[in-house]
N, C-alpha and C. Protein backbone atom coordinates (compact mmCIF):
# COMPACT_ATOMS: atom_id res chain seq x y z
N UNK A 1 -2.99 -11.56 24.20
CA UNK A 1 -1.61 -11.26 24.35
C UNK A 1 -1.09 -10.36 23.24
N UNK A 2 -0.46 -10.47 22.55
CA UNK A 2 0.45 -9.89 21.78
C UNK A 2 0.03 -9.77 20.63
N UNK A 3 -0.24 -10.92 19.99
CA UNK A 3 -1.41 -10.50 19.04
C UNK A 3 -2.51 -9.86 18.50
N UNK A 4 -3.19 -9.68 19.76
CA UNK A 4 -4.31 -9.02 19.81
C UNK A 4 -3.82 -7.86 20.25
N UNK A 5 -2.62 -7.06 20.56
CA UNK A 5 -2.32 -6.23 20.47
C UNK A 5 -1.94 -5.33 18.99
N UNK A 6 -1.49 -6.54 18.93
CA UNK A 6 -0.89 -6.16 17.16
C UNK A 6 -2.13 -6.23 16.70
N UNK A 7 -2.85 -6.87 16.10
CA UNK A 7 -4.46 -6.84 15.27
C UNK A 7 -4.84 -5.49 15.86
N UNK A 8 -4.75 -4.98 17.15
CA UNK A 8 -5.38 -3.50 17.12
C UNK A 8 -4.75 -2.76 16.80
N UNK A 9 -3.20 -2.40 16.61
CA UNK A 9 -2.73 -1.57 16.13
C UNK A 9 -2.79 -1.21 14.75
N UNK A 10 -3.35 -2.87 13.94
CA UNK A 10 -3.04 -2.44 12.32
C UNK A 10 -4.78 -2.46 12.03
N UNK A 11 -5.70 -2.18 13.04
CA UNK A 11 -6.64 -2.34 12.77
C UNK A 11 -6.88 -1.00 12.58
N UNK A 12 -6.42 0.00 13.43
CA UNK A 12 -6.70 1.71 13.40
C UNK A 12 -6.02 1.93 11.88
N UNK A 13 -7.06 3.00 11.49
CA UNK A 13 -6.84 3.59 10.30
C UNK A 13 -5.40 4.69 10.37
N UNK A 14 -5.13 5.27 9.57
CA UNK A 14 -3.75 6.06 9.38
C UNK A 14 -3.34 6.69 8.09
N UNK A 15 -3.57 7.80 7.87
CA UNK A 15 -3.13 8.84 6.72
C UNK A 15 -1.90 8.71 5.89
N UNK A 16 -2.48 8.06 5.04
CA UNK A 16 -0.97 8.08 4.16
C UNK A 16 -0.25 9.27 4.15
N UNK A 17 0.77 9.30 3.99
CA UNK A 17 1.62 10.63 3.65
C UNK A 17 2.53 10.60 2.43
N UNK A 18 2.46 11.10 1.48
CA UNK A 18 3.05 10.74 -0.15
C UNK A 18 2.92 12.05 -1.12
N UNK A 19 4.36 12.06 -0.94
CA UNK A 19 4.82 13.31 -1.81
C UNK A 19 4.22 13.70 -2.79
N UNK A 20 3.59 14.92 -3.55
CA UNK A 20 3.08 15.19 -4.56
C UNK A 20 4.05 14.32 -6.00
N UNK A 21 5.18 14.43 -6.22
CA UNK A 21 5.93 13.49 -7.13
C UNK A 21 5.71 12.58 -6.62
N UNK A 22 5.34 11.63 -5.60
CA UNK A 22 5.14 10.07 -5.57
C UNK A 22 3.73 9.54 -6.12
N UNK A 23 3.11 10.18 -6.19
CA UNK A 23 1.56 10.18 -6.38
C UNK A 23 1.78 9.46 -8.11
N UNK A 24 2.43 9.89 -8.52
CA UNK A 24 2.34 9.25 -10.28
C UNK A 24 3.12 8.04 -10.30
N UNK A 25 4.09 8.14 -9.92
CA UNK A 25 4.85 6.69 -9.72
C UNK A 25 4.10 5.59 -9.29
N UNK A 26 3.52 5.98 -7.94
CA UNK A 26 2.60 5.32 -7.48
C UNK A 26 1.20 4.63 -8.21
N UNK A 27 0.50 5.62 -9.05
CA UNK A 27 -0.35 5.14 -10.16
C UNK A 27 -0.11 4.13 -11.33
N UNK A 28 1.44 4.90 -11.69
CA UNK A 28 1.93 4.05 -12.55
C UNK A 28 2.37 2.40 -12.70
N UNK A 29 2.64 2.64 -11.32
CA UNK A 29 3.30 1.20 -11.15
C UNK A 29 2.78 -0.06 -11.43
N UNK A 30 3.70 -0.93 -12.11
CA UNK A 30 3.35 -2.08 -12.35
C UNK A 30 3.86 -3.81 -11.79
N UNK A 31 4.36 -2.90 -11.17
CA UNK A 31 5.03 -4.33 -10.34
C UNK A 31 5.42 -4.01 -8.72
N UNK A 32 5.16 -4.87 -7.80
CA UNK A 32 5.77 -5.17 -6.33
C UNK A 32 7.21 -4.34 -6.24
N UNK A 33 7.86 -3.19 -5.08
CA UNK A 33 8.67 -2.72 -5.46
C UNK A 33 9.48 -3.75 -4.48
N UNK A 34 9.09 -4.39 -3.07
CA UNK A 34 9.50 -5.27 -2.67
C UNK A 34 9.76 -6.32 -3.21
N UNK A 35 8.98 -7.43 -3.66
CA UNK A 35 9.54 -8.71 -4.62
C UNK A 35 9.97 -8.46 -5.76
N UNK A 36 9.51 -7.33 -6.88
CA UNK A 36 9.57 -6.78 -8.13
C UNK A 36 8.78 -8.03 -9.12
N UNK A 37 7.87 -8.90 -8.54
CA UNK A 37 6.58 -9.36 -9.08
C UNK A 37 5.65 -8.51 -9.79
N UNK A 38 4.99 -8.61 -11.06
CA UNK A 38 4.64 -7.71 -11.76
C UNK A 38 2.95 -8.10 -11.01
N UNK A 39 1.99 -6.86 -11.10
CA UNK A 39 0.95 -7.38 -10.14
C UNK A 39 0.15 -7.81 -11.69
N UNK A 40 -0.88 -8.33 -11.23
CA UNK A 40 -1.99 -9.41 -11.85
C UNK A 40 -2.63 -8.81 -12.24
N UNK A 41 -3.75 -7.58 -11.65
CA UNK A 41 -4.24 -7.47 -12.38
C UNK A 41 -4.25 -5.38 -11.80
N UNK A 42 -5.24 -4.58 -12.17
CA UNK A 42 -5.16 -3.16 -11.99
C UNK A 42 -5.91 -3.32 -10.85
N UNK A 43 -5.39 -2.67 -9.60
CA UNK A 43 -6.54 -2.48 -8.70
C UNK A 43 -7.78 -1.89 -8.47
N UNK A 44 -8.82 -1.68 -8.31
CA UNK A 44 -10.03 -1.08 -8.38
C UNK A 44 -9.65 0.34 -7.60
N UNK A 45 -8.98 0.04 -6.31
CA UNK A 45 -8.49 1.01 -5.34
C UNK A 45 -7.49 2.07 -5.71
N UNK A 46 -6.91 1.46 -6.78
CA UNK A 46 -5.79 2.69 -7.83
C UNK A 46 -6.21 4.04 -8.61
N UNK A 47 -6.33 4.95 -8.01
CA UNK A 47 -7.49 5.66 -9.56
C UNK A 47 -6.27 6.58 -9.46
């Protein structure tokens, strides 16, 4: 049903799109901009 609709939609991959100025902010960041929780630890996936 519906679910398994949804699981395929977030299963397909999709191109970020991010402004050349967002790109550093983005690196920089240190906290959740949604909760504003500071994250734990550096992601491996961040370079």
């Amino acid at each position: 049903g519906e679910f398994l609709t949804i699981q395929k939609d977030l299963s397909t991959s999709a191109e970020i799109i991010i402004a050349p100025g967002d790109i550093r902010e983005y690196n920089e960041a240190t906290e959740c901009w949604i909760c504003k929780k500071a994250f734990l630890k550096l992601s491996s996936e961040v370079s």
